[in-house]
Each structure stands twice: as structure tokens, then as C-alpha cells.
N, C-alpha and C. Protein backbone atom coordinates (compact mmCIF):
# COMPACT_ATOMS: atom_id res chain seq x y z
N UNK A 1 0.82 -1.19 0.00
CA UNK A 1 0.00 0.00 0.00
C UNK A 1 0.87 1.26 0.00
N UNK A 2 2.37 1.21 0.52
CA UNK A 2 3.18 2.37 0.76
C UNK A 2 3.49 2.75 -0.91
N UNK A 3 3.88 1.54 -1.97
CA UNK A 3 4.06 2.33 -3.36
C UNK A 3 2.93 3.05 -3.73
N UNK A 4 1.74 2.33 -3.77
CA UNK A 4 0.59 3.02 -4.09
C UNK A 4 0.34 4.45 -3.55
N UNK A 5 0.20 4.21 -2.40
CA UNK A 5 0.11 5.69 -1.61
C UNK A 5 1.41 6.75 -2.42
N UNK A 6 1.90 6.38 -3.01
CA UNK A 6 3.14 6.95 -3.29
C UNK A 6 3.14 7.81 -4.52
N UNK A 7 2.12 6.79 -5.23
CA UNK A 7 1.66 7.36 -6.58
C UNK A 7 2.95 6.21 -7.68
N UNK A 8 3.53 4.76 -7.28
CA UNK A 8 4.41 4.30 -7.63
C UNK A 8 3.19 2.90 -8.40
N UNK A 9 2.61 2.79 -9.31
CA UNK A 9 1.75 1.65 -9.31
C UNK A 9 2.72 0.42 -10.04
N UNK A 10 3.62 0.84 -10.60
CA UNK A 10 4.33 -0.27 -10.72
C UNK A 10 4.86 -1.21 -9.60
N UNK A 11 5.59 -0.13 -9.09
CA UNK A 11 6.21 -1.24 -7.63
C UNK A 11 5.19 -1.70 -6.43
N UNK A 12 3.93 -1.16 -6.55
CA UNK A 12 3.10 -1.76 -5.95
C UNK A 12 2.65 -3.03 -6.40
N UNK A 13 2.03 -2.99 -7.75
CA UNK A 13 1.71 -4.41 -8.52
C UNK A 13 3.12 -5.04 -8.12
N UNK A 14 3.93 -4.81 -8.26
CA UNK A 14 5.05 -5.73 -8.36
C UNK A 14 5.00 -6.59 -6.56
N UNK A 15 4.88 -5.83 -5.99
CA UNK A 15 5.16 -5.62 -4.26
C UNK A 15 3.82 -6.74 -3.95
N UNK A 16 2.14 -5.99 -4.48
CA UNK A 16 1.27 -7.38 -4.21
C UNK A 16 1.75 -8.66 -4.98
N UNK A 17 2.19 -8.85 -6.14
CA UNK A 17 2.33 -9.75 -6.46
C UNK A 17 3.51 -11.10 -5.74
N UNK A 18 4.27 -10.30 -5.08
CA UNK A 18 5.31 -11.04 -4.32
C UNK A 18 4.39 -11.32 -3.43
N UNK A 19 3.85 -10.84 -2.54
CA UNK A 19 3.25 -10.86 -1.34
C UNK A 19 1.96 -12.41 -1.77
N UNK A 20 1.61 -12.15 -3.12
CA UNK A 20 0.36 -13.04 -3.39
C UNK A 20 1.19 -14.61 -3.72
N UNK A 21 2.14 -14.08 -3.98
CA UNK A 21 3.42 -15.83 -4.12
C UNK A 21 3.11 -16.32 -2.80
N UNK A 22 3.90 -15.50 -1.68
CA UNK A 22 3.86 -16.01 -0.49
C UNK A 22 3.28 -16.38 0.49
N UNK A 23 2.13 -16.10 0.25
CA UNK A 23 0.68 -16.22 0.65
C UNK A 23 0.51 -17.50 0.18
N UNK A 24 0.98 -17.84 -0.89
CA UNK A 24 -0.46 -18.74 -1.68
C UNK A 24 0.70 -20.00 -1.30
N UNK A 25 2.18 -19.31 -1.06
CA UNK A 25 2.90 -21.10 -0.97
C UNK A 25 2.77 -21.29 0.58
N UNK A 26 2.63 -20.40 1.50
CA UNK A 26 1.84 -20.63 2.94
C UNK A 26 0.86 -20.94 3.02
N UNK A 27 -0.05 -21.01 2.35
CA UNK A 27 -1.62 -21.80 2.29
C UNK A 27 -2.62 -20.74 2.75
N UNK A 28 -1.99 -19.71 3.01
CA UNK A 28 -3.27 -18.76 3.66
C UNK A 28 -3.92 -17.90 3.24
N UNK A 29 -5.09 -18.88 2.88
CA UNK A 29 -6.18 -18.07 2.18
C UNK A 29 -6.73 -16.77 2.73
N UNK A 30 -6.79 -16.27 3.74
CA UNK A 30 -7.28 -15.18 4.20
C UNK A 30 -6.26 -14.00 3.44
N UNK A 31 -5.08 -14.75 3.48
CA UNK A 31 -3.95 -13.56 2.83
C UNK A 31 -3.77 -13.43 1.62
N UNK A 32 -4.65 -14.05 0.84
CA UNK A 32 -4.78 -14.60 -0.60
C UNK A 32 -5.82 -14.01 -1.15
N UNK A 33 -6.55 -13.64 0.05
CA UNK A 33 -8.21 -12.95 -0.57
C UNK A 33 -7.85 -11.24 -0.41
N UNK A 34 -7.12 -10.85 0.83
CA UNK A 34 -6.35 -9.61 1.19
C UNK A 34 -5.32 -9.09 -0.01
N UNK A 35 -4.51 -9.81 -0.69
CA UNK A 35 -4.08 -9.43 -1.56
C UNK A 35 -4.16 -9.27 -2.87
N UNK A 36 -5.33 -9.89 -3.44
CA UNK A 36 -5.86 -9.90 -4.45
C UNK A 36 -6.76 -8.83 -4.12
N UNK A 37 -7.50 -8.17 -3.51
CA UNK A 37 -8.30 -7.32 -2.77
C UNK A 37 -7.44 -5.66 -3.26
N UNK A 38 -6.00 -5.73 -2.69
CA UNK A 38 -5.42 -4.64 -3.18
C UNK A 38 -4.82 -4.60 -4.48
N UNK A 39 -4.81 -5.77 -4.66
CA UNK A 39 -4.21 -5.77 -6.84
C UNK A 39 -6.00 -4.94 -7.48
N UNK A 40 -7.02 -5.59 -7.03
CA UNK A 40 -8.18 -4.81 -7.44
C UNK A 40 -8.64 -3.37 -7.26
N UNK A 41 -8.09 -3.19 -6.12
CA UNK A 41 -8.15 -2.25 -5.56
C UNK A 41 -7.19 -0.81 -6.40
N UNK A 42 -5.77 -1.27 -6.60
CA UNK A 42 -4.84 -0.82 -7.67
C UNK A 42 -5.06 -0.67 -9.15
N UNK A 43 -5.81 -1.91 -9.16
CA UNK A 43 -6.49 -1.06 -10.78
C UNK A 43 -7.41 -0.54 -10.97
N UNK A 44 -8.34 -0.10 -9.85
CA UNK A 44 -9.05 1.13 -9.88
C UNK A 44 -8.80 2.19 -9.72
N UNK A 45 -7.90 1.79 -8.52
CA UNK A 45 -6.91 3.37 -8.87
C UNK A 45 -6.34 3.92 -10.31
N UNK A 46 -5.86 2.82 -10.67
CA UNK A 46 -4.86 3.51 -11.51
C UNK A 46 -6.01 3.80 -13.28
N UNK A 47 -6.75 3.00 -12.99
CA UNK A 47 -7.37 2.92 -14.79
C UNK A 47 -8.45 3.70 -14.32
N UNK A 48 -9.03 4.40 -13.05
CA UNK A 48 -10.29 5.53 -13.20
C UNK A 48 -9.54 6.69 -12.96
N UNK A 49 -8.72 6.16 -11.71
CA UNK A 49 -8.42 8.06 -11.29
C UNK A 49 -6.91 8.49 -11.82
N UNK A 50 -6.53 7.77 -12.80
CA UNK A 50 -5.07 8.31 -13.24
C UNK A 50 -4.77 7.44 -14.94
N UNK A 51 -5.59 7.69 -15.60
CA UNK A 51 -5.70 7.31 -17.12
C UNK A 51 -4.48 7.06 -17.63
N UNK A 52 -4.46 8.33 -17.63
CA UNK A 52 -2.87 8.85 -18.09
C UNK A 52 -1.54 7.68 -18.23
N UNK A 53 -1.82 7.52 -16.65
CA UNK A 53 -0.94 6.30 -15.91
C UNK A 53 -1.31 4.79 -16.15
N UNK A 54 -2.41 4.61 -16.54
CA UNK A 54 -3.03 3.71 -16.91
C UNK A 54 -3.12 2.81 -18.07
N UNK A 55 -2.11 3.94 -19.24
CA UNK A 55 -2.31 3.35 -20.56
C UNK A 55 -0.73 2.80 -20.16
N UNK A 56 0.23 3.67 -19.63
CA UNK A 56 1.63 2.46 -19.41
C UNK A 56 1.90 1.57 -18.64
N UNK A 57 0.74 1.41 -17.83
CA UNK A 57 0.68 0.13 -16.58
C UNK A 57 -0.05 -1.11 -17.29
């Protein structure tokens, strides 16, 4: 959430996506539903409120 907040959406996608590896080879689904939650969450950010940013992400 700190890249995002940052206005960084690359290293955020990049950052949930590690996080969604490690989750998913720990088995924990609660952390699996949490992080997919902010990958969704990130592309609303980025494809409503920042277009712009949106066509190179």
C-alpha cells in the first residue's frame, strides 16, 4: 500500500504480487483474498483516477 500511496503503481503491482506468491505457498487463504483485494483495488486506482498512468501500466 506504501508504493501506491506513493503514486508508484508499478512497484506496488510488483510488491502485491510477491506478497500473493507467499501467501499462496503458505496456504493462507485469508492472505490470498487480502491481496488480491489490493491488486483490485490498484487497478481502480490507476485505470479511473489516473488514465494517463493507466495506458503504461
Amino acid at each position: 500500500m506504501a508504493y501506491q500511496a506513493a503514486g508508484k503503481p508499478g512497484a506496488a503491482e510488483d510488491a502485491y504480487l510477491q506478497s500473493l506468491r507467499t501467501v499462496v505457498q503458505l496456504g493462507d487463504v485469508a492472505g490470498q483474498t487480502r491481496t488480491l483485494i489490493q491488486l483490485g483495488n490498484l487497478f481502480v486506482d490507476v485505470h479511473e483516477r489516473r488514465p494517463a498512468e493507466a495506458a503504461a501500466f
